[in-house]
PDB file of N, CA and C in Angstrom:
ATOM      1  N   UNK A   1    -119.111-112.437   6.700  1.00  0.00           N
ATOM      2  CA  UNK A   1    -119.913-113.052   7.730  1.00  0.00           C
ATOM      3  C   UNK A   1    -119.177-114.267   8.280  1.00  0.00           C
ATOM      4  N   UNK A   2    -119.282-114.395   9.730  1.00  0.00           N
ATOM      5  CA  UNK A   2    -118.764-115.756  10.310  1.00  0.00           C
ATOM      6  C   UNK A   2    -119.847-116.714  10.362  1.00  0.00           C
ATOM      7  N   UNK A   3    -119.413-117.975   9.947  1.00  0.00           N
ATOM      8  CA  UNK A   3    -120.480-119.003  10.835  1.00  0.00           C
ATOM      9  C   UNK A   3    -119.654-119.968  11.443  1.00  0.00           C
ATOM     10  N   UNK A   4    -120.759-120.289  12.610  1.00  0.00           N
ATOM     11  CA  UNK A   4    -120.404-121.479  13.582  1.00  0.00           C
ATOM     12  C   UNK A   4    -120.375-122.930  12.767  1.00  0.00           C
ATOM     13  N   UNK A   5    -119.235-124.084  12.992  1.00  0.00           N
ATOM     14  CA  UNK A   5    -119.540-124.811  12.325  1.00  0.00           C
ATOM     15  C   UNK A   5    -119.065-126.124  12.983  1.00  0.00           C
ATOM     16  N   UNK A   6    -119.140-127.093  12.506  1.00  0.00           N
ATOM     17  CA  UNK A   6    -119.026-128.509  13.465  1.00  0.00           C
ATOM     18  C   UNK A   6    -117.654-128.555  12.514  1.00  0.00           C
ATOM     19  N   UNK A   7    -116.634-128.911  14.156  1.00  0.00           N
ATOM     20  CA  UNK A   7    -115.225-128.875  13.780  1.00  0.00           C
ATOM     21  C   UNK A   7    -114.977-130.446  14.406  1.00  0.00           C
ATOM     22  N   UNK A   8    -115.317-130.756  15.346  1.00  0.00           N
ATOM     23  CA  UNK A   8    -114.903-131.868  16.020  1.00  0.00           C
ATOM     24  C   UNK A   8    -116.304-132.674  16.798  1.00  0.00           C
ATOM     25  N   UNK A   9    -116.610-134.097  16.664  1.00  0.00           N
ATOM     26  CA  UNK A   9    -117.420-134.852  17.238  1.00  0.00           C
ATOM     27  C   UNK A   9    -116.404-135.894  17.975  1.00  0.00           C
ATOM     28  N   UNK A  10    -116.939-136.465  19.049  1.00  0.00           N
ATOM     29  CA  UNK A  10    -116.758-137.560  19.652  1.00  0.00           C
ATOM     30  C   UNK A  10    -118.155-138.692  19.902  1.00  0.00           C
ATOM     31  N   UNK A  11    -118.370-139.536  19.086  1.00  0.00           N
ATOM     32  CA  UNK A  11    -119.477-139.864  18.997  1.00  0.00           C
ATOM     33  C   UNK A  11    -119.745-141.289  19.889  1.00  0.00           C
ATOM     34  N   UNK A  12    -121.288-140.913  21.173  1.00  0.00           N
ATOM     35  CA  UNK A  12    -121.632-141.925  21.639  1.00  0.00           C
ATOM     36  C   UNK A  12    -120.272-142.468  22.570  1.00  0.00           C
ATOM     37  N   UNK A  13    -119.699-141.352  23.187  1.00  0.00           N
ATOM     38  CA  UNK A  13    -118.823-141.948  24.324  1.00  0.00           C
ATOM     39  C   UNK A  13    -119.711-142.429  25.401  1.00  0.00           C
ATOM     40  N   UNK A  14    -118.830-143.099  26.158  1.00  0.00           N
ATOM     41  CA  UNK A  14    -119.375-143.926  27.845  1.00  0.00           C
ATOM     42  C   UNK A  14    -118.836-142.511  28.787  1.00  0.00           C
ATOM     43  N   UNK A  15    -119.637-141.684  29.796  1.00  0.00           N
ATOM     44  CA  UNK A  15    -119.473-141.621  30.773  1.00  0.00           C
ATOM     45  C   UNK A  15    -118.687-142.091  32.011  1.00  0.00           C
ATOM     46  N   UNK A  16    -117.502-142.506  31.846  1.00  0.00           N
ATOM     47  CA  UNK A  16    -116.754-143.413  32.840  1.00  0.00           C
ATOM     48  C   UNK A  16    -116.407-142.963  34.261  1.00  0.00           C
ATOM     49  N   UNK A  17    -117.014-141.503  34.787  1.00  0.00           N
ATOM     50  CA  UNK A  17    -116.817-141.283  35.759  1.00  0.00           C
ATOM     51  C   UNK A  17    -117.585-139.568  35.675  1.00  0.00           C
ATOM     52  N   UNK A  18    -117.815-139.627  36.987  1.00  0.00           N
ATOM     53  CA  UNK A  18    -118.109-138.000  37.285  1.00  0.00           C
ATOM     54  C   UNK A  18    -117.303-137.322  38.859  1.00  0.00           C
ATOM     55  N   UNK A  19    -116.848-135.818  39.065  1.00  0.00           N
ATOM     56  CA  UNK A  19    -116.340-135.834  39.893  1.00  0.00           C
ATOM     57  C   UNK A  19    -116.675-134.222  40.352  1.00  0.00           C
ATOM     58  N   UNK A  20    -117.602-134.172  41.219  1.00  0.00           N
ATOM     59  CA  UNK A  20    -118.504-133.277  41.514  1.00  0.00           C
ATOM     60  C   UNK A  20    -117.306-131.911  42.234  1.00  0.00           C
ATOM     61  N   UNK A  21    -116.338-132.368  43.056  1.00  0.00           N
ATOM     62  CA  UNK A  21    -115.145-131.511  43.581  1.00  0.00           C
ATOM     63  C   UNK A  21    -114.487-131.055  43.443  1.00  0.00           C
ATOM     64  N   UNK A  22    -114.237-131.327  41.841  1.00  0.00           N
ATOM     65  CA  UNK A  22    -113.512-130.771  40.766  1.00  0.00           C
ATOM     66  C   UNK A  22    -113.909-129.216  40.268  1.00  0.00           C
ATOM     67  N   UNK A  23    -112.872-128.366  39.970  1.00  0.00           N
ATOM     68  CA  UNK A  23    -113.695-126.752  39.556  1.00  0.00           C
ATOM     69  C   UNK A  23    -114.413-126.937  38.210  1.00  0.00           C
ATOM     70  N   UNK A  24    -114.250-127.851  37.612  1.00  0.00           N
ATOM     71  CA  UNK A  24    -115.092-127.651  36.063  1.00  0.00           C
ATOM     72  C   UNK A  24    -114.782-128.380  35.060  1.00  0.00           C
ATOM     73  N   UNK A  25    -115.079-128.619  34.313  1.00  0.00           N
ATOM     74  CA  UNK A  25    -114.805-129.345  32.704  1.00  0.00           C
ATOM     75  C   UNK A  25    -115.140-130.838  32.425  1.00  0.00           C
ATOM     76  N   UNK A  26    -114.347-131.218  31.500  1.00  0.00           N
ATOM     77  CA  UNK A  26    -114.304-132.313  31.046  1.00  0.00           C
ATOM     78  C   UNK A  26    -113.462-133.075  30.632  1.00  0.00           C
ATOM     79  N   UNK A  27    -112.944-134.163  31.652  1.00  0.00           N
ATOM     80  CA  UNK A  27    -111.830-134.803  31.365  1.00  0.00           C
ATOM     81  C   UNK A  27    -112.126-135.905  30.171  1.00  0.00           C
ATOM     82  N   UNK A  28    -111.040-135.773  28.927  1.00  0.00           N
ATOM     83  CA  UNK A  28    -111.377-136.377  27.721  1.00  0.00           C
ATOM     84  C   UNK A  28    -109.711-137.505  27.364  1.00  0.00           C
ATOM     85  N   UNK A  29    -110.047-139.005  27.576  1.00  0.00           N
ATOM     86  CA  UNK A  29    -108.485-139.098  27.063  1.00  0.00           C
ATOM     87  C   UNK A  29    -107.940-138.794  25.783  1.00  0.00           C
ATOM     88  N   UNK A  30    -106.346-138.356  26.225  1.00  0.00           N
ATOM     89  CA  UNK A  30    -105.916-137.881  25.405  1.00  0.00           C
ATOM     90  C   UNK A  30    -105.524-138.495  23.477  1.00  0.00           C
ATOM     91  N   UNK A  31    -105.968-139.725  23.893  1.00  0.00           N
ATOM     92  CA  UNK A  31    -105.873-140.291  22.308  1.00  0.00           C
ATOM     93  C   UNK A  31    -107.414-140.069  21.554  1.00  0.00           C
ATOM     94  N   UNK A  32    -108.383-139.617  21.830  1.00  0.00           N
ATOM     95  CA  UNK A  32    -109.923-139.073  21.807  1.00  0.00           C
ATOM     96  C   UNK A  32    -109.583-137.602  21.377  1.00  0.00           C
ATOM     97  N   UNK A  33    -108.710-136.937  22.089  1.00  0.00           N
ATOM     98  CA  UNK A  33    -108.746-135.334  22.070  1.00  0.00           C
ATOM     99  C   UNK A  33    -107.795-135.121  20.625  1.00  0.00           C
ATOM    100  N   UNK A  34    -106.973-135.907  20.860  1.00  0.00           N
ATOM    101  CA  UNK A  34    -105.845-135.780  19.578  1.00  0.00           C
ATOM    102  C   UNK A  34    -106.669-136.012  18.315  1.00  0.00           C
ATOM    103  N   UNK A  35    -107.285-137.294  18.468  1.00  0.00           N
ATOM    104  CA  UNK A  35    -107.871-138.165  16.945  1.00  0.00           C
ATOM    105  C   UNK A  35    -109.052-136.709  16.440  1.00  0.00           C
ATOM    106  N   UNK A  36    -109.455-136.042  17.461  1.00  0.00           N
ATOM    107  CA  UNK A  36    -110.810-135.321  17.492  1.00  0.00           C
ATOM    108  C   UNK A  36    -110.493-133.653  17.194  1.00  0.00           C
ATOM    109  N   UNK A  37    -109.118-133.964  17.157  1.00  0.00           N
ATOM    110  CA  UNK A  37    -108.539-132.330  17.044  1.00  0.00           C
ATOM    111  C   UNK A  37    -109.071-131.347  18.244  1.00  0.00           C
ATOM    112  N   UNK A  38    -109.448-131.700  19.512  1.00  0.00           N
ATOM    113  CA  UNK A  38    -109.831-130.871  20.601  1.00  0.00           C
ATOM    114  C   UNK A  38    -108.474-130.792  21.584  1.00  0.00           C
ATOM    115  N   UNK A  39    -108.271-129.415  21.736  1.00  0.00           N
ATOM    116  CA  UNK A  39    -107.135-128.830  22.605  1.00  0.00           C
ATOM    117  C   UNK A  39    -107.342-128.801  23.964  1.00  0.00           C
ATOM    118  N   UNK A  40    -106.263-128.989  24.570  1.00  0.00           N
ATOM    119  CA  UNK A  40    -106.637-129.100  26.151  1.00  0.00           C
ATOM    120  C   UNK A  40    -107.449-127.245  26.375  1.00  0.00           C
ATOM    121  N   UNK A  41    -108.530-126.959  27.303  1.00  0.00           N
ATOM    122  CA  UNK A  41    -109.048-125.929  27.461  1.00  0.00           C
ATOM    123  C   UNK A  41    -109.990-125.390  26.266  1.00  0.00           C
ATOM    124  N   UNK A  42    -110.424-126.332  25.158  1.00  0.00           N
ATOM    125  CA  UNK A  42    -111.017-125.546  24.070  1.00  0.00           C
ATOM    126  C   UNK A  42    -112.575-125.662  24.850  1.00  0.00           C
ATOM    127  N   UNK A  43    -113.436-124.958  24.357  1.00  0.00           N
ATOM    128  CA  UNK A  43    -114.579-125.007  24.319  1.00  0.00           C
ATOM    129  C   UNK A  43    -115.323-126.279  23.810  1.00  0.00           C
ATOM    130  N   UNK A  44    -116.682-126.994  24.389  1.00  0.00           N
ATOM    131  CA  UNK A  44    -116.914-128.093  24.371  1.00  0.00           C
ATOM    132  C   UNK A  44    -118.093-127.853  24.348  1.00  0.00           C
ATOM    133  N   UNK A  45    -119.273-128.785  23.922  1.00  0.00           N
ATOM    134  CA  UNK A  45    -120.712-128.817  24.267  1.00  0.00           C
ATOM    135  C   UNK A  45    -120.917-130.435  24.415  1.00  0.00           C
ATOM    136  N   UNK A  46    -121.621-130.438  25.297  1.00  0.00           N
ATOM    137  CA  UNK A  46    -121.391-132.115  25.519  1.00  0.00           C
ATOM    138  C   UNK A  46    -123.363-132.324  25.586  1.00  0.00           C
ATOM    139  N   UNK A  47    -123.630-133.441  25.045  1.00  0.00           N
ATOM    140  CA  UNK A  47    -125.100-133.911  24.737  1.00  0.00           C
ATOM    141  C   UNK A  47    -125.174-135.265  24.979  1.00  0.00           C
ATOM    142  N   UNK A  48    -125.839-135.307  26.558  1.00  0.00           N
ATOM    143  CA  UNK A  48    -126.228-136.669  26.975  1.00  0.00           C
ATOM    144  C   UNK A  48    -127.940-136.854  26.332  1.00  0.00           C
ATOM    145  N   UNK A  49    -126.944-138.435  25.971  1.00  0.00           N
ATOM    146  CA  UNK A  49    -128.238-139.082  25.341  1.00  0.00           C
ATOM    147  C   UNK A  49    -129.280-139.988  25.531  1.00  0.00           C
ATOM    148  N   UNK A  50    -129.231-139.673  27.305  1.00  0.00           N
ATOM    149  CA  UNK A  50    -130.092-141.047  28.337  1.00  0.00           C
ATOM    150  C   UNK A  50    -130.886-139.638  28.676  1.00  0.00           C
ATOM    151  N   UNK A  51    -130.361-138.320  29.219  1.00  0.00           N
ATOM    152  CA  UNK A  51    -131.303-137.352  29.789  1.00  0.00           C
ATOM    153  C   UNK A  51    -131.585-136.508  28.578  1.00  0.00           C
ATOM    154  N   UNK A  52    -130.824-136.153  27.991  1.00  0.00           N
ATOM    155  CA  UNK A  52    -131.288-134.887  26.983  1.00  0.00           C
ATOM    156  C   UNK A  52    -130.507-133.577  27.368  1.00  0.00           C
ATOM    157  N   UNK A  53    -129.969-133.676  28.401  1.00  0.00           N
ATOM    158  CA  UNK A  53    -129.378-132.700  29.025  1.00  0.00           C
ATOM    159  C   UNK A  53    -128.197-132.046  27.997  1.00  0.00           C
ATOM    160  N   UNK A  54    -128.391-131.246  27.531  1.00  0.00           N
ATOM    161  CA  UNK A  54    -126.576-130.462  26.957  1.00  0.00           C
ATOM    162  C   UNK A  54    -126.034-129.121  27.872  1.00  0.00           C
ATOM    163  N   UNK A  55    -124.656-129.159  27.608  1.00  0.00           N
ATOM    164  CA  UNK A  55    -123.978-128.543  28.308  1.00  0.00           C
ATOM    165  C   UNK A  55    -122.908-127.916  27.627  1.00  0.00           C
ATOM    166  N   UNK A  56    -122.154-126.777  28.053  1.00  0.00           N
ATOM    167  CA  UNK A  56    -120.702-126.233  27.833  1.00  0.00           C
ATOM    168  C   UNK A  56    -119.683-126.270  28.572  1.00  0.00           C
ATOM    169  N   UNK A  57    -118.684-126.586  28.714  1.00  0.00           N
ATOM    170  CA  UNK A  57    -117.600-126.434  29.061  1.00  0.00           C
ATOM    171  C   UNK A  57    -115.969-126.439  28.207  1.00  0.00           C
ATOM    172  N   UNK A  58    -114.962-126.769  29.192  1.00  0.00           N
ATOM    173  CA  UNK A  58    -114.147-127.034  28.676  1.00  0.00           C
ATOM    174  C   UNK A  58    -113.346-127.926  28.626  1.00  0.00           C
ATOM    175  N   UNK A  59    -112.551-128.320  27.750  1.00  0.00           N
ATOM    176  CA  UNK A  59    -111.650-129.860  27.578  1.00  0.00           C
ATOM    177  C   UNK A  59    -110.379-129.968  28.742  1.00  0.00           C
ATOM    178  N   UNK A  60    -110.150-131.267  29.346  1.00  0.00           N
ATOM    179  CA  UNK A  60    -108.880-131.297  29.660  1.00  0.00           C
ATOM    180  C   UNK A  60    -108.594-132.903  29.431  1.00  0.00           C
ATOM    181  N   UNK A  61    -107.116-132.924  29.285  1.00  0.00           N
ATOM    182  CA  UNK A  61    -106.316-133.726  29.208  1.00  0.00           C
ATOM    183  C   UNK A  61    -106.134-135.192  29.933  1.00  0.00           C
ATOM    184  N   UNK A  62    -106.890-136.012  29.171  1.00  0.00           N
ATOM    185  CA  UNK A  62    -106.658-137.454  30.195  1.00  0.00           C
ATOM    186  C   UNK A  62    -105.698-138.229  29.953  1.00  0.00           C
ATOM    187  N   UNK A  63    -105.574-139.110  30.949  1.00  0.00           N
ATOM    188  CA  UNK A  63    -104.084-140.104  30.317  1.00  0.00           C
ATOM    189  C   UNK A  63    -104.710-141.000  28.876  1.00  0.00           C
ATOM    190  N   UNK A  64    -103.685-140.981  28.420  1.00  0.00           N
ATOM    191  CA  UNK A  64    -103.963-141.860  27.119  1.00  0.00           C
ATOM    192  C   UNK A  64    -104.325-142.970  26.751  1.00  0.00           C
ATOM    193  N   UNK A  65    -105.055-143.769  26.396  1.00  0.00           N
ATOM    194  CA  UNK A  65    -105.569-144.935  26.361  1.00  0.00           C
ATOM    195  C   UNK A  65    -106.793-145.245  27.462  1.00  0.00           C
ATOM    196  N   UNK A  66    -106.799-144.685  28.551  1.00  0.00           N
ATOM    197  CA  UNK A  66    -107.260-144.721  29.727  1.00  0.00           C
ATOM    198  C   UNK A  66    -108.628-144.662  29.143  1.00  0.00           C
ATOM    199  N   UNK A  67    -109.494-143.898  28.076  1.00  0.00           N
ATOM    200  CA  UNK A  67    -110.933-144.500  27.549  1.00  0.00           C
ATOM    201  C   UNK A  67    -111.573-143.167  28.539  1.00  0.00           C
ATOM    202  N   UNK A  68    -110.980-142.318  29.108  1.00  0.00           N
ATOM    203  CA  UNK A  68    -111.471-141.984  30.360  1.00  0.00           C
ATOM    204  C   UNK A  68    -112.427-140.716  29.661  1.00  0.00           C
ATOM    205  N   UNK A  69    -114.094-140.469  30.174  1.00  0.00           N
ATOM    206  CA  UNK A  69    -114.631-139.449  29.573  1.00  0.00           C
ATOM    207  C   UNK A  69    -115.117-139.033  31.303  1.00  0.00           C
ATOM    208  N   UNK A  70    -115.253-138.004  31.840  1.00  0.00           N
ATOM    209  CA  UNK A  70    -115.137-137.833  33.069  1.00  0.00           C
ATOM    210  C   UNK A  70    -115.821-136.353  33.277  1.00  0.00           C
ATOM    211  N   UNK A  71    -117.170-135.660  33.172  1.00  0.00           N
ATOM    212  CA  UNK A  71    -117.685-134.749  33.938  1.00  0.00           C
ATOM    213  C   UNK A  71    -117.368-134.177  35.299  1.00  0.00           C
ATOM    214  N   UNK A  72    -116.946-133.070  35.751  1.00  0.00           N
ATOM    215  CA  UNK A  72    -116.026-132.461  36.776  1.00  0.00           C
ATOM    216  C   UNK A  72    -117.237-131.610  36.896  1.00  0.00           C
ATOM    217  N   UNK A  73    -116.604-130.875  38.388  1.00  0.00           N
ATOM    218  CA  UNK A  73    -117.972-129.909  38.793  1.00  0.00           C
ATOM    219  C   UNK A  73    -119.160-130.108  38.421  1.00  0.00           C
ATOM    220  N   UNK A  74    -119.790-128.122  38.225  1.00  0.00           N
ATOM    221  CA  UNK A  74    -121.047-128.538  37.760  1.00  0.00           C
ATOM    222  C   UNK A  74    -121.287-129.472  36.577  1.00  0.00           C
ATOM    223  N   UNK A  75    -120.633-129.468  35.925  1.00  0.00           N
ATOM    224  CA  UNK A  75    -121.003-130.322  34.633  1.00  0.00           C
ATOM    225  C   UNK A  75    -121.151-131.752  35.415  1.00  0.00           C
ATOM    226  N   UNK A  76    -120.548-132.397  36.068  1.00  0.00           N
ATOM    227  CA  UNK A  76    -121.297-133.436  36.202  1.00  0.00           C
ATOM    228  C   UNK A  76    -122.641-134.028  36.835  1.00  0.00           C
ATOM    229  N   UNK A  77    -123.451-132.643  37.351  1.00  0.00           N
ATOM    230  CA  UNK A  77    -124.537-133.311  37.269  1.00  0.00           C
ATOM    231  C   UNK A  77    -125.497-133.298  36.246  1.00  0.00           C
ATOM    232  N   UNK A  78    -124.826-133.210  35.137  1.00  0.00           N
ATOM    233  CA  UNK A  78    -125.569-133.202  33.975  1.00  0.00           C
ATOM    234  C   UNK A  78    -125.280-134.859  33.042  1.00  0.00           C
ATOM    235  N   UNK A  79    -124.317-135.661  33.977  1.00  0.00           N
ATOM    236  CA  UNK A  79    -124.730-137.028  33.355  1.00  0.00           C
ATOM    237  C   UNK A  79    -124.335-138.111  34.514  1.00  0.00           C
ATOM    238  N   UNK A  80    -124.736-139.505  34.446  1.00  0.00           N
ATOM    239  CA  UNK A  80    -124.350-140.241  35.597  1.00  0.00           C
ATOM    240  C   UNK A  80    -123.257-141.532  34.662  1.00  0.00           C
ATOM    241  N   UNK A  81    -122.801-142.147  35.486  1.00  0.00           N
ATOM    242  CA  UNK A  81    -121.647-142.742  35.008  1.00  0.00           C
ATOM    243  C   UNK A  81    -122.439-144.517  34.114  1.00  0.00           C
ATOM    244  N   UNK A  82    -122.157-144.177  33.036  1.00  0.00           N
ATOM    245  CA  UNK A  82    -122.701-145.521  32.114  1.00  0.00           C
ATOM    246  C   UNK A  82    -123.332-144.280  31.009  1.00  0.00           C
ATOM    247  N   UNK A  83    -123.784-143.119  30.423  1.00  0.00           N
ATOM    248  CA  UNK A  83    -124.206-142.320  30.291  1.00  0.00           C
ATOM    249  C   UNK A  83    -123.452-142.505  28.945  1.00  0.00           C
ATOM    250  N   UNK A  84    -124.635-141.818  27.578  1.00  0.00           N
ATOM    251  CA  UNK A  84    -123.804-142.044  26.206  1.00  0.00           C
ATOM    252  C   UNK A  84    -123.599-140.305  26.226  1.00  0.00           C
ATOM    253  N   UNK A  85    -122.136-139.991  25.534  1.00  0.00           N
ATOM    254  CA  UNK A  85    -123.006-138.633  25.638  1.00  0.00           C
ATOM    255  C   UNK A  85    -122.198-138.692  24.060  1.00  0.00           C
ATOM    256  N   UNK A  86    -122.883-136.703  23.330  1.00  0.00           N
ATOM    257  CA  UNK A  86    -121.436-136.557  22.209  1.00  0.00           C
ATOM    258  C   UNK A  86    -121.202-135.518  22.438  1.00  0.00           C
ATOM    259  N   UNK A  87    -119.696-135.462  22.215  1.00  0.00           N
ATOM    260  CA  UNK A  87    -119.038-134.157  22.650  1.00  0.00           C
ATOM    261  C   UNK A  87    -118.358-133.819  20.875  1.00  0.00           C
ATOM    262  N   UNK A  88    -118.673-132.180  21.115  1.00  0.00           N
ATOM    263  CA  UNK A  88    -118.819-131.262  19.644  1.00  0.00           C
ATOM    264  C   UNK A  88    -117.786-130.111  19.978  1.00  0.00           C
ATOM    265  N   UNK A  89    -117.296-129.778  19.118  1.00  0.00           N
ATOM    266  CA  UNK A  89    -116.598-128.403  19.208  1.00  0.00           C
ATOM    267  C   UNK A  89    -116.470-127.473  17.976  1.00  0.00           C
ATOM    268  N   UNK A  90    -116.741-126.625  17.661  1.00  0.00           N
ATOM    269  CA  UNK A  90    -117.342-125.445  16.450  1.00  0.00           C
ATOM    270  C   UNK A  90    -116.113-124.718  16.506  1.00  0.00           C
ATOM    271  N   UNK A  91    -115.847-124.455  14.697  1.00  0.00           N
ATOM    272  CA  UNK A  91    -114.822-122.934  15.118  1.00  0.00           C
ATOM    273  C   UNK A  91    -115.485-122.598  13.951  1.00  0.00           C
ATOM    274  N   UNK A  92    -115.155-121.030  14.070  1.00  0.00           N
ATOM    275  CA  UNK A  92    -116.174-119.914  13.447  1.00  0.00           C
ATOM    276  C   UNK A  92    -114.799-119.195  12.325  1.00  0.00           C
ATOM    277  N   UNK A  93    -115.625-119.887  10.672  1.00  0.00           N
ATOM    278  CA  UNK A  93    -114.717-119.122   9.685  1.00  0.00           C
ATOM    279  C   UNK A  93    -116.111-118.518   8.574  1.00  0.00           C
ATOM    280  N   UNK A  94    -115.295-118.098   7.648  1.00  0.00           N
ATOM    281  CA  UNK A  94    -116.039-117.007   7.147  1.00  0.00           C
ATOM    282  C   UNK A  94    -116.303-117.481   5.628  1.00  0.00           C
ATOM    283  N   UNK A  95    -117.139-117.491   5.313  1.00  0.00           N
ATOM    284  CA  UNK A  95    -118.239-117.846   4.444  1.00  0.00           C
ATOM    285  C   UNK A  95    -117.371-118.947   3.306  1.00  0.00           C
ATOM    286  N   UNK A  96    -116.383-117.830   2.720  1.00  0.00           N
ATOM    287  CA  UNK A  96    -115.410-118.794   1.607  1.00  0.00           C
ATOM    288  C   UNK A  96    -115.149-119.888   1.895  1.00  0.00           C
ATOM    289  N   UNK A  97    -114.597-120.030   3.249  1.00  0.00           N
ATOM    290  CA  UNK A  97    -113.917-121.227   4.101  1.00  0.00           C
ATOM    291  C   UNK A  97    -114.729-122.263   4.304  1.00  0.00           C
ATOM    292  N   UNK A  98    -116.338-121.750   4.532  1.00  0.00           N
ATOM    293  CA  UNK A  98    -117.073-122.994   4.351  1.00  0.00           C
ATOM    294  C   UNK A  98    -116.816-124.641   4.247  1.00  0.00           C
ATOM    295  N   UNK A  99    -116.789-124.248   2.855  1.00  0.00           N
ATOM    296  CA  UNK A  99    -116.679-125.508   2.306  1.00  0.00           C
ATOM    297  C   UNK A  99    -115.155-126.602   2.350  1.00  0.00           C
ATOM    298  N   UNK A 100    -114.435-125.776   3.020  1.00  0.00           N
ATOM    299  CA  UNK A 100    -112.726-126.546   3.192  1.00  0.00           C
ATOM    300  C   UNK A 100    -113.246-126.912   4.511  1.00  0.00           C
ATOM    301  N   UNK A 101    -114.273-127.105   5.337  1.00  0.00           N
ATOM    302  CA  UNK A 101    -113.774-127.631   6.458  1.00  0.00           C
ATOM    303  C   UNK A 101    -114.594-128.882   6.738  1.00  0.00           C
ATOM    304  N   UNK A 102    -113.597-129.895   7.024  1.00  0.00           N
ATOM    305  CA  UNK A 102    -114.139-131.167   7.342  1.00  0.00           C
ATOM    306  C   UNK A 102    -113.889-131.808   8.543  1.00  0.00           C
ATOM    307  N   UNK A 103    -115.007-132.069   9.196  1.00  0.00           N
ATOM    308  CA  UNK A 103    -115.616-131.874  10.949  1.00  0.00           C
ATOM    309  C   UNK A 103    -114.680-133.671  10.813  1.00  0.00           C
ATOM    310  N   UNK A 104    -113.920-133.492  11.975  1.00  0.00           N
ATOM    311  CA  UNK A 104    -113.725-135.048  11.871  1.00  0.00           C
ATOM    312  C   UNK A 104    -114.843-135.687  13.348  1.00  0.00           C
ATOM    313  N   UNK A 105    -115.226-136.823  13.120  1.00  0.00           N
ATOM    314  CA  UNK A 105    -116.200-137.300  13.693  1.00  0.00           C
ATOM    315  C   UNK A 105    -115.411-138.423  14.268  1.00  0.00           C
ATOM    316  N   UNK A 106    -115.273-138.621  15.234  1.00  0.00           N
ATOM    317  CA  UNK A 106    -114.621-139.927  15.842  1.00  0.00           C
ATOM    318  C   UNK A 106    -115.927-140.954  16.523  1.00  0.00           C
ATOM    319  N   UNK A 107    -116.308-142.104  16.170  1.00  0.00           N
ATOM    320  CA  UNK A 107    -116.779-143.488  16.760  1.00  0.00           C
ATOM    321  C   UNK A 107    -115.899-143.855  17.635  1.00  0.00           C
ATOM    322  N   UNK A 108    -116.548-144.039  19.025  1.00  0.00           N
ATOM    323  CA  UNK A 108    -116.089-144.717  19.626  1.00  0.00           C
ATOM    324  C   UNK A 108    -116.906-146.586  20.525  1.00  0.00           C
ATOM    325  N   UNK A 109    -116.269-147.413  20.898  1.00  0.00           N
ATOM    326  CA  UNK A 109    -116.953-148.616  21.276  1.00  0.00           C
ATOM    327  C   UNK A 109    -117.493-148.685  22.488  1.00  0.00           C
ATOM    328  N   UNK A 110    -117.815-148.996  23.693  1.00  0.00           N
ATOM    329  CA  UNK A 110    -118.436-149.047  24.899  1.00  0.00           C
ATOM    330  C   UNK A 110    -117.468-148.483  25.423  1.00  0.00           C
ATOM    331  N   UNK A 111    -115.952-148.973  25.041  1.00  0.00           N
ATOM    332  CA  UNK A 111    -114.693-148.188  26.497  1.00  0.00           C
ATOM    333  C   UNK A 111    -114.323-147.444  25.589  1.00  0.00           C
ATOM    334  N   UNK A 112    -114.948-146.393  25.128  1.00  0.00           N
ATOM    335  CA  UNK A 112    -114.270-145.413  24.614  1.00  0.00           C
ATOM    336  C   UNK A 112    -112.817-145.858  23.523  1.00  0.00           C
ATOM    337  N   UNK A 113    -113.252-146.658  23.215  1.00  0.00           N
ATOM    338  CA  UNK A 113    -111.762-147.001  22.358  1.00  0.00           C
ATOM    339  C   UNK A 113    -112.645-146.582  20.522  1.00  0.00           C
ATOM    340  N   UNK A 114    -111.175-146.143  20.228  1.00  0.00           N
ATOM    341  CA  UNK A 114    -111.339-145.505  18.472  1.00  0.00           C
ATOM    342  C   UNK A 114    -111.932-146.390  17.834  1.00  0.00           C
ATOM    343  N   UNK A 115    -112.730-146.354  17.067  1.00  0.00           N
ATOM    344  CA  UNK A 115    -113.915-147.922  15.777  1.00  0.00           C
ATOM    345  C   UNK A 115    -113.288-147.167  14.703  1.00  0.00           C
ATOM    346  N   UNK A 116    -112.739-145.851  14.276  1.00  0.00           N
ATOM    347  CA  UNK A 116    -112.647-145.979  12.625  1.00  0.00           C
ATOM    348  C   UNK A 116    -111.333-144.868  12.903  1.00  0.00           C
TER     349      UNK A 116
END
């Protein structure tokens, strides 16, 4: 049997921009994506925590340090800019594996900068 499992958190990021013209995703900087083990294009669920709103998409690549968390296309009208959200990503192993996997959870501060 497979199960879904929490592989990666980004916890309580800032919203720092939305960009409605864009075809899709979620721009994440790249020192966030690295620390968080999320690949440019992986699958994403993102959970704003001012509306309630959650969503799917996918990851892309921001400049580094830049703090930048950025809703594209449709996804951004699912948060407005000042917006906490957390972004999650699951990979699916099989029962034994369970227990070897440890979700890394990244804190971040108001500008998106690393706390632990």
């Amino acid at each position: 049997m497979l199960r879904t499992i929490l592989k990666s958190k980004i916890h309580r990021a800032h919203v720092i921009e939305t960009n409605l013209n864009y075809e899709g995703s979620i721009t994440i900087d790249a020192d966030l994506m690295e620390k968080a083990d999320i690949l440019p294009g992986e699958k994403v669920e993102v959970f704003n925590l001012n509306n309630g709103h959650r969503l799917e998409t996918y990851a892309i690549i921001g400049r580094a340090g830049s703090g930048m968390i950025c809703l594209n296309g449709p996804a951004s009208r699912g948060a407005c800019v000042g917006d906490e959200v957390i972004i999650v990503s699951y990979v699916l192993v099989e029962d034994k594996e369970v227990k070897a996997i440890k979700p890394k959870i990244i804190n971040v501060d108001g500008s998106n900068r690393i706390k632990n």
